[in-house]
C-alpha atoms as a PDB file:
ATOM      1  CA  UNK A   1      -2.386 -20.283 -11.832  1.00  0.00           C
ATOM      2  CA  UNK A   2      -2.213 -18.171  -8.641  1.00  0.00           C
ATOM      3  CA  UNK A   3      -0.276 -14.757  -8.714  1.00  0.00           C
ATOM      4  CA  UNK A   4       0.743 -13.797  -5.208  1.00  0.00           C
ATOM      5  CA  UNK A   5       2.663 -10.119  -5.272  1.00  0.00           C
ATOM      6  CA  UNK A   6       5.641  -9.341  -2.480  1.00  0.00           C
ATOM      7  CA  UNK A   7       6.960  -6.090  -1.838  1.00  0.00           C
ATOM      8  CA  UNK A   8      10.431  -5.155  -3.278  1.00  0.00           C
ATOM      9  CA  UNK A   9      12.560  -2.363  -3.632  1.00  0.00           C
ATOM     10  CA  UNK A  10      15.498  -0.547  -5.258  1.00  0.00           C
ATOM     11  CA  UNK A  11      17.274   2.235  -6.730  1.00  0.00           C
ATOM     12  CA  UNK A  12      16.366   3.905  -9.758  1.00  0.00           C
ATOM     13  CA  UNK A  13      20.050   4.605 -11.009  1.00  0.00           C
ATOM     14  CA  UNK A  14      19.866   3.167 -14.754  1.00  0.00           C
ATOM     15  CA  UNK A  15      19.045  -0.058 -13.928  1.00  0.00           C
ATOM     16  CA  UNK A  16      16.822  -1.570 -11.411  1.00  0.00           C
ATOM     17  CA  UNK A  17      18.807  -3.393  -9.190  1.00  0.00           C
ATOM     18  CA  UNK A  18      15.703  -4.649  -6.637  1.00  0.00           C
ATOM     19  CA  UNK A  19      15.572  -6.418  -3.186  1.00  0.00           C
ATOM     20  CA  UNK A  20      12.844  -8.924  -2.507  1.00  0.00           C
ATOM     21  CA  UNK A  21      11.018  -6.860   1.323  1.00  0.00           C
ATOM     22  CA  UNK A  22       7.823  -9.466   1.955  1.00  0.00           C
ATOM     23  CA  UNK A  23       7.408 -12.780   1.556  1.00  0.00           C
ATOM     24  CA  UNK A  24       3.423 -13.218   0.770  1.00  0.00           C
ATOM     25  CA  UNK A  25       0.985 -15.477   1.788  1.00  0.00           C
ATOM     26  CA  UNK A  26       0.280 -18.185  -1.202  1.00  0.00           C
ATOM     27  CA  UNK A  27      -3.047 -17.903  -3.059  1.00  0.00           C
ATOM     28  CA  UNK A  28      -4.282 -14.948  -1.655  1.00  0.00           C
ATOM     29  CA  UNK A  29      -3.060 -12.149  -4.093  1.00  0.00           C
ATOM     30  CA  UNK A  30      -0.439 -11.456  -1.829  1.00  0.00           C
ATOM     31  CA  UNK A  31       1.558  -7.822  -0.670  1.00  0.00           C
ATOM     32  CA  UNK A  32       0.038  -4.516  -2.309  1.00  0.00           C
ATOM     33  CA  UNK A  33      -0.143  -1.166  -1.493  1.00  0.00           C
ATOM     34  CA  UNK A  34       3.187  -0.577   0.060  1.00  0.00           C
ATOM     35  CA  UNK A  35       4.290   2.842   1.409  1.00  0.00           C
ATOM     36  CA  UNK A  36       7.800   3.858   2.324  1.00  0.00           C
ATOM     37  CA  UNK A  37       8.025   5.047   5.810  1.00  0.00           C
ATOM     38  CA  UNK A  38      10.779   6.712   7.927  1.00  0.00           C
ATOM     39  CA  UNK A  39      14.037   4.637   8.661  1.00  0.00           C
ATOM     40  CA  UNK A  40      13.373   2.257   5.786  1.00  0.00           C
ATOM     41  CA  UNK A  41      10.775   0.336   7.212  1.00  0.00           C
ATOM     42  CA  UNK A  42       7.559  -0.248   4.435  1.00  0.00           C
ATOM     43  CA  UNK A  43       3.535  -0.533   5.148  1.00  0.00           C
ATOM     44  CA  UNK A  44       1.165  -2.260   2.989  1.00  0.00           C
ATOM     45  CA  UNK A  45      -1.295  -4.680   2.651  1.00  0.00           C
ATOM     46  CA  UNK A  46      -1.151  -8.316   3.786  1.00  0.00           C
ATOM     47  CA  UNK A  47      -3.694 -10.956   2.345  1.00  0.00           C
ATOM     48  CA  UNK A  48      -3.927 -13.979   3.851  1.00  0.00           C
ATOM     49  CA  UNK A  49      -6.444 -16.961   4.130  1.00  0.00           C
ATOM     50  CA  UNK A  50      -7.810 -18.386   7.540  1.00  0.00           C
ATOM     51  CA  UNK A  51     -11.407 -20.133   7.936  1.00  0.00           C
ATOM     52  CA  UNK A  52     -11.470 -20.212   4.565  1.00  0.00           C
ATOM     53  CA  UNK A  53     -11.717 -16.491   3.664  1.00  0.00           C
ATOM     54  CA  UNK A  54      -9.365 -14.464   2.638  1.00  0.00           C
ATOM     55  CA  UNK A  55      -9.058 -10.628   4.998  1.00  0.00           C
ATOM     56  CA  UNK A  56      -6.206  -8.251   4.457  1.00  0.00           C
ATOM     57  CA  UNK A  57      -3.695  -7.193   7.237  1.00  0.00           C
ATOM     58  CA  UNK A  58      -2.224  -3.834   7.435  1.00  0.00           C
ATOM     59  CA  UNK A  59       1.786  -4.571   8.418  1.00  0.00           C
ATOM     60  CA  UNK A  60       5.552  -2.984   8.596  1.00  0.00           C
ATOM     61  CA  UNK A  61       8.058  -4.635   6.857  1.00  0.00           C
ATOM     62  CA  UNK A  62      10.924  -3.445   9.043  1.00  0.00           C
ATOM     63  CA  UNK A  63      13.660  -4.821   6.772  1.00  0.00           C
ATOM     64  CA  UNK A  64      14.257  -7.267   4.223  1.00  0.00           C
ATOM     65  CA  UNK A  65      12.416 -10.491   4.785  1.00  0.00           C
ATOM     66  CA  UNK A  66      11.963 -10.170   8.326  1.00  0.00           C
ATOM     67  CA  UNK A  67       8.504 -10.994  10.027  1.00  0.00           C
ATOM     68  CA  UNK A  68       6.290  -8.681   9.418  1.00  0.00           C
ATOM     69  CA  UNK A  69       4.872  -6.500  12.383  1.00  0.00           C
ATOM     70  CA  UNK A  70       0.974  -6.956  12.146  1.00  0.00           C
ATOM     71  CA  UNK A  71      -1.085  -3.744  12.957  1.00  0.00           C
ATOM     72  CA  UNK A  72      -4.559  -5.252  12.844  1.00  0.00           C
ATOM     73  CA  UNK A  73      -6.687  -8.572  12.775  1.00  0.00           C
ATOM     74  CA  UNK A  74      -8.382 -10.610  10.352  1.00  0.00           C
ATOM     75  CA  UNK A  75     -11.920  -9.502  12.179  1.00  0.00           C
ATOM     76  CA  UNK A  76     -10.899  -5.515  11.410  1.00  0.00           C
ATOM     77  CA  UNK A  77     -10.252  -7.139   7.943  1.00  0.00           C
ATOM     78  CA  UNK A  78      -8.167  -3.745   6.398  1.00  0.00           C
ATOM     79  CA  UNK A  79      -6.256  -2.367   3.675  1.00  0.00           C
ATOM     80  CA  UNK A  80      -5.109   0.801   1.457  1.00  0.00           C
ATOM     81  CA  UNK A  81      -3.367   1.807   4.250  1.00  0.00           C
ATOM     82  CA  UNK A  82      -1.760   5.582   4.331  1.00  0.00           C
ATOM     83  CA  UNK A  83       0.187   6.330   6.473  1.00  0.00           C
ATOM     84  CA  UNK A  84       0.050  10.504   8.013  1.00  0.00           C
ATOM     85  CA  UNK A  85       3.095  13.129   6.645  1.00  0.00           C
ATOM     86  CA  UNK A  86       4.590  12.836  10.421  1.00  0.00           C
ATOM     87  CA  UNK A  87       3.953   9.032  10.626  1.00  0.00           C
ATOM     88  CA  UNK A  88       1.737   9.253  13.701  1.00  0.00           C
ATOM     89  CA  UNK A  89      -1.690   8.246  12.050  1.00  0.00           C
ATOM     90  CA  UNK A  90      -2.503   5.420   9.916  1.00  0.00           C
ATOM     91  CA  UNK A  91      -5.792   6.314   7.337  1.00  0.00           C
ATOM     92  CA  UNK A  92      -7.190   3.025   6.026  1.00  0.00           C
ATOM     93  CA  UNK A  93     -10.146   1.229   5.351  1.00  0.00           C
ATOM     94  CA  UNK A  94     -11.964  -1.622   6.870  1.00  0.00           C
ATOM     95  CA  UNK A  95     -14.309  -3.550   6.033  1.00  0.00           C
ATOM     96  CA  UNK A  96     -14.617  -5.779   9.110  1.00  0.00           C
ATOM     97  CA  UNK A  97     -18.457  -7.426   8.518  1.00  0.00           C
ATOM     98  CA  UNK A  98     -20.592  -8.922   6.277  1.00  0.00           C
ATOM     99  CA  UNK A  99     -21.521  -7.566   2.904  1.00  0.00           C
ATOM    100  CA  UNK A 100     -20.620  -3.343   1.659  1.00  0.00           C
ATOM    101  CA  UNK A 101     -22.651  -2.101   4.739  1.00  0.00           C
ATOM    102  CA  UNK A 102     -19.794  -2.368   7.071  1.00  0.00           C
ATOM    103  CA  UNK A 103     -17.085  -0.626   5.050  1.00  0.00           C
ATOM    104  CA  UNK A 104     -15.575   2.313   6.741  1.00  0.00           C
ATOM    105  CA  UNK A 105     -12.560   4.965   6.361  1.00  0.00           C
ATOM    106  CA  UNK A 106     -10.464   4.936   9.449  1.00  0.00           C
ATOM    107  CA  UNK A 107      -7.812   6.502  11.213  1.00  0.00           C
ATOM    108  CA  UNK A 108      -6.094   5.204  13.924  1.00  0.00           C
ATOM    109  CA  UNK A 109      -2.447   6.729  15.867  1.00  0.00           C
ATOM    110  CA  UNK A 110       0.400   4.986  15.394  1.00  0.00           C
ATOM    111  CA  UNK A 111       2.812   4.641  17.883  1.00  0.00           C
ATOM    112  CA  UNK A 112       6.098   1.879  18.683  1.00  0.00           C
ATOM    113  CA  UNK A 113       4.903  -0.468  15.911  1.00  0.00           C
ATOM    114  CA  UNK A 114       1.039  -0.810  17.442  1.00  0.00           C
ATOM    115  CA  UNK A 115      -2.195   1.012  16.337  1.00  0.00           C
ATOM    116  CA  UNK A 116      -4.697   2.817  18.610  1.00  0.00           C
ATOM    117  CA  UNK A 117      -8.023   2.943  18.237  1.00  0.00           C
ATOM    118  CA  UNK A 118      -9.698   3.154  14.914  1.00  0.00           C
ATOM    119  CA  UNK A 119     -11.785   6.552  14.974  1.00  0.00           C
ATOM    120  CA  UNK A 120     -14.330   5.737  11.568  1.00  0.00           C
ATOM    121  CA  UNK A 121     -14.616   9.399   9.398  1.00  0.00           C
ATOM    122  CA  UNK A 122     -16.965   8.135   6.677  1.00  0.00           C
ATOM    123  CA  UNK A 123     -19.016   4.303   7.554  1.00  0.00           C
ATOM    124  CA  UNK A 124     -21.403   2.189   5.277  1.00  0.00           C
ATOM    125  CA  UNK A 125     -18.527   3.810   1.821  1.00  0.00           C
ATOM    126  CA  UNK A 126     -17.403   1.885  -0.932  1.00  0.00           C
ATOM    127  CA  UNK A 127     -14.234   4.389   0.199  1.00  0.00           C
ATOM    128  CA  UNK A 128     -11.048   3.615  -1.936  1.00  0.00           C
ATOM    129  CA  UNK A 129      -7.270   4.999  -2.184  1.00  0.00           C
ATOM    130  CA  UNK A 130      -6.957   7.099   1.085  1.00  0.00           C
ATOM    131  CA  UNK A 131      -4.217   9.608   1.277  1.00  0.00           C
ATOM    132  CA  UNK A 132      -3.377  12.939   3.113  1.00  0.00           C
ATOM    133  CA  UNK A 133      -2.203  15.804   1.910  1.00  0.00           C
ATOM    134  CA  UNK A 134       1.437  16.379   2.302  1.00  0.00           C
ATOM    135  CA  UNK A 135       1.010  19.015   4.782  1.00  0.00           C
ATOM    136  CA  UNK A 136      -1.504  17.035   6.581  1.00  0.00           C
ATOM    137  CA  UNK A 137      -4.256  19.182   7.078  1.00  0.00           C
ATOM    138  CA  UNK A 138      -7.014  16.508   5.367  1.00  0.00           C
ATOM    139  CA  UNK A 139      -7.477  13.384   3.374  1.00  0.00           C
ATOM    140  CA  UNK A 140      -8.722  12.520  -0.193  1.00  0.00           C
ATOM    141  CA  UNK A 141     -10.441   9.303  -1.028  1.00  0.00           C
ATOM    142  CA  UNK A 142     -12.427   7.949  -3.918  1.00  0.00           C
ATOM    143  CA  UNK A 143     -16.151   6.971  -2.966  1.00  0.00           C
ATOM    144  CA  UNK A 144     -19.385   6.828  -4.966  1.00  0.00           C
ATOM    145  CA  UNK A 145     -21.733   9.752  -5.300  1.00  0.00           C
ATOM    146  CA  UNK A 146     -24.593   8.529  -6.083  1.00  0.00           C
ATOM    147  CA  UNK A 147     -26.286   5.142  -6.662  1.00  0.00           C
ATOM    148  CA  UNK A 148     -24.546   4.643 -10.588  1.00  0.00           C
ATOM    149  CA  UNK A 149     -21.047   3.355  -8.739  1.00  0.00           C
ATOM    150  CA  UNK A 150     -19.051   6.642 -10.264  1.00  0.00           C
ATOM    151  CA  UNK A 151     -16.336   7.343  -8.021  1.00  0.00           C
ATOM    152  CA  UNK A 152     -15.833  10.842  -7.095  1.00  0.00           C
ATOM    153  CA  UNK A 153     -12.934  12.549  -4.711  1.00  0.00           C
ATOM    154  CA  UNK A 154     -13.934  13.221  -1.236  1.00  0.00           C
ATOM    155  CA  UNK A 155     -11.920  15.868   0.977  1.00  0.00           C
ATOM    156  CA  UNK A 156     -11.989  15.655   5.261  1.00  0.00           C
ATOM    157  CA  UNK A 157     -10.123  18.804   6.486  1.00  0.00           C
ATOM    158  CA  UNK A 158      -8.704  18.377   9.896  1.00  0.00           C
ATOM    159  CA  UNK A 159      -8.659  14.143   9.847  1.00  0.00           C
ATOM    160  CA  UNK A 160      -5.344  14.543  12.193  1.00  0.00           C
ATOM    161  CA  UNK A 161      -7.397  15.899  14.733  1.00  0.00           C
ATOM    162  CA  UNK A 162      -9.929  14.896  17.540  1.00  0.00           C
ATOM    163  CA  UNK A 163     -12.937  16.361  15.400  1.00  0.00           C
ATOM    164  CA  UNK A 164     -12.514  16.386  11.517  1.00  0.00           C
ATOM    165  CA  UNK A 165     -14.799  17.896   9.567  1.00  0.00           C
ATOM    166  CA  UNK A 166     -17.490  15.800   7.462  1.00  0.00           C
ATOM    167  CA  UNK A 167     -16.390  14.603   4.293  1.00  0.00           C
ATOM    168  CA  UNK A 168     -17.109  16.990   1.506  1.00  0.00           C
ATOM    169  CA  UNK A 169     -17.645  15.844  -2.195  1.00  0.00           C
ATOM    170  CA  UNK A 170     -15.197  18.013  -4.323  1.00  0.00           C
ATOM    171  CA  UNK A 171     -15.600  16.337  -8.147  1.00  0.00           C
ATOM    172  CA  UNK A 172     -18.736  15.909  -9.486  1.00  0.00           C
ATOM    173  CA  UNK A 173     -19.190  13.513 -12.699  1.00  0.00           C
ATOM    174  CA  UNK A 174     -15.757  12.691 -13.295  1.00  0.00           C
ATOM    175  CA  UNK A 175     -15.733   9.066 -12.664  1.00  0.00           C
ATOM    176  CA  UNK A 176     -12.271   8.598 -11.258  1.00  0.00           C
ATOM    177  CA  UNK A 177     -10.467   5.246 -11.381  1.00  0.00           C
ATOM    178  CA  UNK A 178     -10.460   3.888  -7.608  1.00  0.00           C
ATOM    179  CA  UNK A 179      -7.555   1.818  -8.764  1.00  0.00           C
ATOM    180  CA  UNK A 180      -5.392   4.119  -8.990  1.00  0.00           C
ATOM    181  CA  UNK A 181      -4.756   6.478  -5.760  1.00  0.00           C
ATOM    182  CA  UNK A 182      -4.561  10.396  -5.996  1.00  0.00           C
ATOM    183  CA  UNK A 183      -0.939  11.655  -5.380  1.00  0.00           C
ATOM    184  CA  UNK A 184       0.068  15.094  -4.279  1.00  0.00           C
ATOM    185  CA  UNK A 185       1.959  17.366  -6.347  1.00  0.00           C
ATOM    186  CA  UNK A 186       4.934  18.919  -4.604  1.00  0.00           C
ATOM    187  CA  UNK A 187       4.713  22.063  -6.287  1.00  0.00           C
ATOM    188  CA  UNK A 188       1.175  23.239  -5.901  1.00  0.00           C
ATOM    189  CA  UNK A 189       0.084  21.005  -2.877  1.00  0.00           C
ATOM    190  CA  UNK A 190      -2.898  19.517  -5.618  1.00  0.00           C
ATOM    191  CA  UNK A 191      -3.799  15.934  -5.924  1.00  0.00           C
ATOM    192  CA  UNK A 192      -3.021  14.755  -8.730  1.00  0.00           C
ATOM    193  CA  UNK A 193      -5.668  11.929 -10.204  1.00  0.00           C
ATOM    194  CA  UNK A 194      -5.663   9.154 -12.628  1.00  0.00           C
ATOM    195  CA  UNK A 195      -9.086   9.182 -14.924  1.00  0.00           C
END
């Protein structure tokens, strides 16, 4: 048996009264990682099979069942996506190759429903769970710190800009779930991380 996830959403008033957003692609594992963005419109990630494999898509769900708009290609082969505070940069990652050693952290603008060109802040990462602070001076991530696998939260001051700085390891044997992405708290501007 095949599970396939879609996208839906609705008010939490009581009861969940929910509306069905993507349709997704059979036997691939479907819709995940969806993010609100301004004027109701949703990102996530879209698995689908061609040749065989399966890749992830990043796309906007403008409204309710309507074709998706499709950011990159099954080649760039991305997911996780996060999109910036003031919606003009997309942080994801790709892995785009064969095998671990092509799996990169990217950010690319976003402008009028189309990406720019992917700049890559960390390459050759088991990088996980991208997201930017809510002020949008950096992005966390999960990736490995050493050989044993345990992931660890990374920091990049300044991804927005033309020259971030290089990614700095700020937990050390904590072993953080890369399921589960940090979130920000609104009151202290501190991720907040699932263990």
């Amino acid at each position: 048996m095949a599970v396939d996830f879609s996208v839906w959403s609705g008010a939490l008033n009581g009861k969940l009264a929910a509306t069905q957003l993507t349709d997704s692609n059979l036997f691939t594992g479907g819709d995940v990682d969806p993010t609100p963005m301004a004027g109701g419109a949703v990102m996530y990630s879209k698995y689908a099979i061609g040749s065989g494999n399966a890749y992830s898509l990043i796309a906007i769900q403008p409204k309710p069942l309507a074709k998706p708009i499709i950011l990159t290609t099954p080649a760039q082969d991305c997911g996780q996506p996060a999109p910036s505070p003031d919606g003009t940069r997309v942080a994801m990652v790709c892995i785009g190759g064969t095998g671990l050693q092509s799996t990169r952290l990217e950010v690319a603008t976003l402008s009028g429903g189309k990406l720019g060109t992917p700049q890559t802040l960390v390459n050759n990462c088991l990088c996980a769970d991208p997201v930017w602070a809510p002020d949008g001076s950096g992005l966390v991530y999960y990736n490995p710190a050493d050989a044993t696998g345990h992931f660890e939260l990374w920091w990049i001051k300044g991804a927005l800009g033309a020259t971030p700085s290089a990614p700095l390891q700020v937990t050390t044997n904590l072993d953080f779930d890369a399921s589960s992405p940090p979130s920000w708290s609104p009151l202290t501007s501190v991720p907040v991380l699932a263990r």
